[in-house]
N, C-alpha and C. Protein backbone atom coordinates (compact mmCIF):
# COMPACT_ATOMS: atom_id res chain seq x y z
N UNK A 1 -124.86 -6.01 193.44
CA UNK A 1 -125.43 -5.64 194.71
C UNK A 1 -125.30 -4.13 194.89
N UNK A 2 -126.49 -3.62 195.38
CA UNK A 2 -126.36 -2.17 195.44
C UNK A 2 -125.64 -1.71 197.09
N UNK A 3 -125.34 -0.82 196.99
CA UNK A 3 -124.56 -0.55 198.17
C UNK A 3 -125.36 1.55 198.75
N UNK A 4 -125.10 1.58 200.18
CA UNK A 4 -125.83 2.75 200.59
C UNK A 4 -125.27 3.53 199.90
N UNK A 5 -126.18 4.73 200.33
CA UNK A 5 -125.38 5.94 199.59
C UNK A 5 -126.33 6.61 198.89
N UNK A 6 -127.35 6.53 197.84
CA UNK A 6 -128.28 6.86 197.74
C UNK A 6 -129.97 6.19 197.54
N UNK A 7 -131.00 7.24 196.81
CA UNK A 7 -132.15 6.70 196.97
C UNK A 7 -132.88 7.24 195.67
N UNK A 8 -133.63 6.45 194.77
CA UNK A 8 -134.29 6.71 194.13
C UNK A 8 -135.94 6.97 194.47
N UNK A 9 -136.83 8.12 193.81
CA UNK A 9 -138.17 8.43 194.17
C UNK A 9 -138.77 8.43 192.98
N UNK A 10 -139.88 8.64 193.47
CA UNK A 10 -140.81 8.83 191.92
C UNK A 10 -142.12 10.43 192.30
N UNK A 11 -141.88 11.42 191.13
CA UNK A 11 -142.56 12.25 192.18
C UNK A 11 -143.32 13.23 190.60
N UNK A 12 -144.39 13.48 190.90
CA UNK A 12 -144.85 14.58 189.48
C UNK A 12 -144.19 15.71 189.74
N UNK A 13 -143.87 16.90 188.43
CA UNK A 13 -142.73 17.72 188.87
C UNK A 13 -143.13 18.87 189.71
N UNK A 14 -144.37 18.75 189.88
CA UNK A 14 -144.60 20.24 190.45
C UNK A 14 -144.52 20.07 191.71
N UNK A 15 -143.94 19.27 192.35
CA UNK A 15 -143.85 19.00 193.81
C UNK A 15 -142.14 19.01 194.03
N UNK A 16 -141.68 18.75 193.32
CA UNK A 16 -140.07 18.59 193.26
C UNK A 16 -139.42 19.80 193.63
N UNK A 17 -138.41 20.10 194.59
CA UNK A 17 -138.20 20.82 194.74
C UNK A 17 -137.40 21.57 193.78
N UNK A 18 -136.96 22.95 193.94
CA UNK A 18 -136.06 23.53 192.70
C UNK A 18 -134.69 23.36 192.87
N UNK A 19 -133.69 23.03 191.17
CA UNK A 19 -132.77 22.09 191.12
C UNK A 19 -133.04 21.06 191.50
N UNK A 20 -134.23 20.46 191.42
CA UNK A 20 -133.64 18.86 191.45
C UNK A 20 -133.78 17.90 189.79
N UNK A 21 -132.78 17.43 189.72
CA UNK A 21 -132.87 16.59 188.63
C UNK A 21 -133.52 15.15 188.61
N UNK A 22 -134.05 14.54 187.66
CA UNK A 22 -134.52 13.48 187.28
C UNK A 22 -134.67 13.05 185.60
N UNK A 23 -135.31 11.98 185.63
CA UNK A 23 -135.31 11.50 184.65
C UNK A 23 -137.28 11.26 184.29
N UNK A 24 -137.33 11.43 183.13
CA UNK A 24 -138.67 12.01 183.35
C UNK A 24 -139.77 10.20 182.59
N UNK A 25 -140.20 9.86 183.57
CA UNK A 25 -140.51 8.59 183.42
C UNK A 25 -141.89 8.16 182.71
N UNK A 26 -142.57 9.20 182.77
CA UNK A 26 -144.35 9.20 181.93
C UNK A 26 -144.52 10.88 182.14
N UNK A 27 -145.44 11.07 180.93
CA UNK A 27 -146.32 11.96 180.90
C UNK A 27 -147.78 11.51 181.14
N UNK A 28 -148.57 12.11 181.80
CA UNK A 28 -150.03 11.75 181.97
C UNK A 28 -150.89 12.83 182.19
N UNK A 29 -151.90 12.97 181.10
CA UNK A 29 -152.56 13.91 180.82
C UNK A 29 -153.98 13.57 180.84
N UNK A 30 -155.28 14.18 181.21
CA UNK A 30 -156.66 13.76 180.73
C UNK A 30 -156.55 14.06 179.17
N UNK A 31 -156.25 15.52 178.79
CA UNK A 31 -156.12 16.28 177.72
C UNK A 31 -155.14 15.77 176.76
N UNK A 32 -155.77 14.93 175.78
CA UNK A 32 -154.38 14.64 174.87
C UNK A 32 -153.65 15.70 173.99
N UNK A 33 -154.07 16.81 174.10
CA UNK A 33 -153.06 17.77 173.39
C UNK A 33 -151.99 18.83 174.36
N UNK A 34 -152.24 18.09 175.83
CA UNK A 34 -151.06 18.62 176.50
C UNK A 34 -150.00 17.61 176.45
N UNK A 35 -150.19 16.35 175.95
CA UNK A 35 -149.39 15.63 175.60
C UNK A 35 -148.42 15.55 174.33
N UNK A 36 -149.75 16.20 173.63
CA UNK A 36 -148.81 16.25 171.91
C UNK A 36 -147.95 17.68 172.17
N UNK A 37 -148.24 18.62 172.72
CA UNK A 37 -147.30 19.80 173.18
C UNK A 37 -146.15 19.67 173.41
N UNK A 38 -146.05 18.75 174.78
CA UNK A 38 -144.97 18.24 175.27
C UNK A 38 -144.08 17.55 174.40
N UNK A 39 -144.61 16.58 173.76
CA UNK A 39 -143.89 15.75 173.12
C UNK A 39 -143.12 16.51 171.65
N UNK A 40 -144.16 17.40 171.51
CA UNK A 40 -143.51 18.51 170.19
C UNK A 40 -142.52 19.34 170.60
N UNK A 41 -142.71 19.21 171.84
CA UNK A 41 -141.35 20.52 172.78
C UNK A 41 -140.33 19.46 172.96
N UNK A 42 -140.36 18.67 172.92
CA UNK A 42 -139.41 17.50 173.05
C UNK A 42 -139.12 17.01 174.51
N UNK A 43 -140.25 16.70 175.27
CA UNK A 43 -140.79 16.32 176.81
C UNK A 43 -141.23 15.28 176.25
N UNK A 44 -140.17 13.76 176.61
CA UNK A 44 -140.69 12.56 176.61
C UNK A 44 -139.88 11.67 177.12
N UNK A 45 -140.54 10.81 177.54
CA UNK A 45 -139.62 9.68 178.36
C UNK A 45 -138.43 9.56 177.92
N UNK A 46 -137.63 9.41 179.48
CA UNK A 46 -136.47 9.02 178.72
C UNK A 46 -135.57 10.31 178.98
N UNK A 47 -136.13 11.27 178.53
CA UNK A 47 -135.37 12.10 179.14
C UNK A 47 -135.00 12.88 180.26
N UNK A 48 -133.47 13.61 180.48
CA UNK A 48 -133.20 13.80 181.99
C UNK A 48 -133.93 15.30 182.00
N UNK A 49 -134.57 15.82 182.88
CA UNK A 49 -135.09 16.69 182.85
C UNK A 49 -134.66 17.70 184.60
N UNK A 50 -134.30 18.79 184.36
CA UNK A 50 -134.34 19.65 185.11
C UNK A 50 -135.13 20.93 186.08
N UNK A 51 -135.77 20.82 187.59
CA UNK A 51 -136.96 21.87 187.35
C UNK A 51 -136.19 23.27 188.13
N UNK A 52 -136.29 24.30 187.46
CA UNK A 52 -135.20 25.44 187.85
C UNK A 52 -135.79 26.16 188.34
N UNK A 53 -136.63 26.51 188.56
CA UNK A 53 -137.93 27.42 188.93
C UNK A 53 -139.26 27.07 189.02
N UNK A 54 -140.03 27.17 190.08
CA UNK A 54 -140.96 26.80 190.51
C UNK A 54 -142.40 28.31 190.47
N UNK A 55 -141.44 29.08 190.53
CA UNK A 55 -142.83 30.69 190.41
C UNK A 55 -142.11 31.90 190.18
N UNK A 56 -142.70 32.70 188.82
CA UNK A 56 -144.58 32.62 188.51
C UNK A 56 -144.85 31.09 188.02
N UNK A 57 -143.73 30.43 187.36
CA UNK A 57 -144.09 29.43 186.50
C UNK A 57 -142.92 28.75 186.39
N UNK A 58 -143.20 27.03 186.28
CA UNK A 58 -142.62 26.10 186.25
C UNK A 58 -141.22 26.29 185.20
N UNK A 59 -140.12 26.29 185.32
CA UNK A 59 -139.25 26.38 184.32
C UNK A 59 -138.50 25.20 184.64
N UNK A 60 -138.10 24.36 183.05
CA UNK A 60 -137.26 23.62 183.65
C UNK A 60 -136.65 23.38 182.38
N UNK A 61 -135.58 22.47 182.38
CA UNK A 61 -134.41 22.32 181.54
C UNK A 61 -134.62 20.94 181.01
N UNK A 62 -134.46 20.51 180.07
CA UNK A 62 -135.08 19.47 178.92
C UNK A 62 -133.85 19.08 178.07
N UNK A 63 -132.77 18.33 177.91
CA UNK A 63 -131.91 18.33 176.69
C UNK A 63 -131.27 19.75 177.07
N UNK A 64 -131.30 20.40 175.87
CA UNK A 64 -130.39 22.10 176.02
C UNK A 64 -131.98 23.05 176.01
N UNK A 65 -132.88 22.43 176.24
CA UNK A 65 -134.11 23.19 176.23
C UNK A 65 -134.85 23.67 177.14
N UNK A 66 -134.80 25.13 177.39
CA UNK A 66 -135.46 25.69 178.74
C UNK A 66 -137.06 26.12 177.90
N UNK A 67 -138.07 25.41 179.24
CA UNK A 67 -139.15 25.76 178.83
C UNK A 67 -140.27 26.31 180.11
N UNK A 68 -141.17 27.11 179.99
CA UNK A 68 -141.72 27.51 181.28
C UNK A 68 -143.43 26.80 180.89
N UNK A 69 -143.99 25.99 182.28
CA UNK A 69 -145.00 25.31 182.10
C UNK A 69 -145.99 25.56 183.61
N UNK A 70 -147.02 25.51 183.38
CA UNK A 70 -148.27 25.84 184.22
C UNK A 70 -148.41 24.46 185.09
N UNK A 71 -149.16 24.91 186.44
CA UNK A 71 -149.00 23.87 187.09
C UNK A 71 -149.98 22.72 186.66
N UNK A 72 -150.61 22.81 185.87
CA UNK A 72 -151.68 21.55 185.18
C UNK A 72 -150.49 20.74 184.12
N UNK A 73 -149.53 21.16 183.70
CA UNK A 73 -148.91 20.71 182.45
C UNK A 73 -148.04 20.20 183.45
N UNK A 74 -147.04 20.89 184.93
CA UNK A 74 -145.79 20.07 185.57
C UNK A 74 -146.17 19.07 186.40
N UNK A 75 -147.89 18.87 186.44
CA UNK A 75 -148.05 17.87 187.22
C UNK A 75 -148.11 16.55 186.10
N UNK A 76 -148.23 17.02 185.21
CA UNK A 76 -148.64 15.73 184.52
C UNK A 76 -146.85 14.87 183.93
N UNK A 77 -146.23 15.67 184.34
CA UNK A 77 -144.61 15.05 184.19
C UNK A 77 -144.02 14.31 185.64
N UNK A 78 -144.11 12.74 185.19
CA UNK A 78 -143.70 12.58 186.08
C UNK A 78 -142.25 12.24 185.73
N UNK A 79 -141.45 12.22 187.61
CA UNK A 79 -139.79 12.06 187.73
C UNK A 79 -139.13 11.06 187.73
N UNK A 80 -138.33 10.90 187.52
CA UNK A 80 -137.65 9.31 188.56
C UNK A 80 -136.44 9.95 189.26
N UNK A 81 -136.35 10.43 190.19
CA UNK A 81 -135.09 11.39 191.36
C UNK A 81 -134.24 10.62 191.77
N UNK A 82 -133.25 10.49 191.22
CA UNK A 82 -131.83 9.85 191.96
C UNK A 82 -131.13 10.84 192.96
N UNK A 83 -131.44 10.24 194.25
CA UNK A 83 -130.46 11.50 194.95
C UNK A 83 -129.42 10.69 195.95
N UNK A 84 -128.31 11.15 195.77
CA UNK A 84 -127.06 10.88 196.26
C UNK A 84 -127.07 11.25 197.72
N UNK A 85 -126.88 10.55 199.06
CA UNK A 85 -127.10 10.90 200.53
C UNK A 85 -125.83 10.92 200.81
């Protein structure tokens, strides 16, 4: 049984505010080679992902991997946000 205290969301990253952590639940792209990018940068489910900066450009933290991404590429990452109340 779960008990209060916190709340899970689901949110694409470019809306997330900065520092917030999640877990990064789909990529979704029209463009399949912003997908193979990602996935070559090592952006794929499953992992916990960090967004540290929001402007000029999306930066966020991946594994030990900081990477900076355009807002067509952070929308297509989506979150899963555990936040502790």
């Amino acid at each position: 049984m779960f008990t209060q205290g916190f709340s899970v969301y689901y949110s694409p990253l470019n809306i997330l505010e900065t520092h917030t952590e999640g877990i990064i639940t789909a990529i979704r792209n029209q463009d399949d080679r912003i997908i193979s990018k990602l996935l070559s940068m090592g952006v794929y489910k499953g992992m916990p992902i960090t967004l540290e900066q929001k402007f000029p450009s999306f930066i966020i933290k991946v594994g030990q991997t900081r990477l900076a991404l355009d807002n067509n590429i952070a929308r297509s990452i989506k979150v899963k946000v555990i936040h502790n109340d």
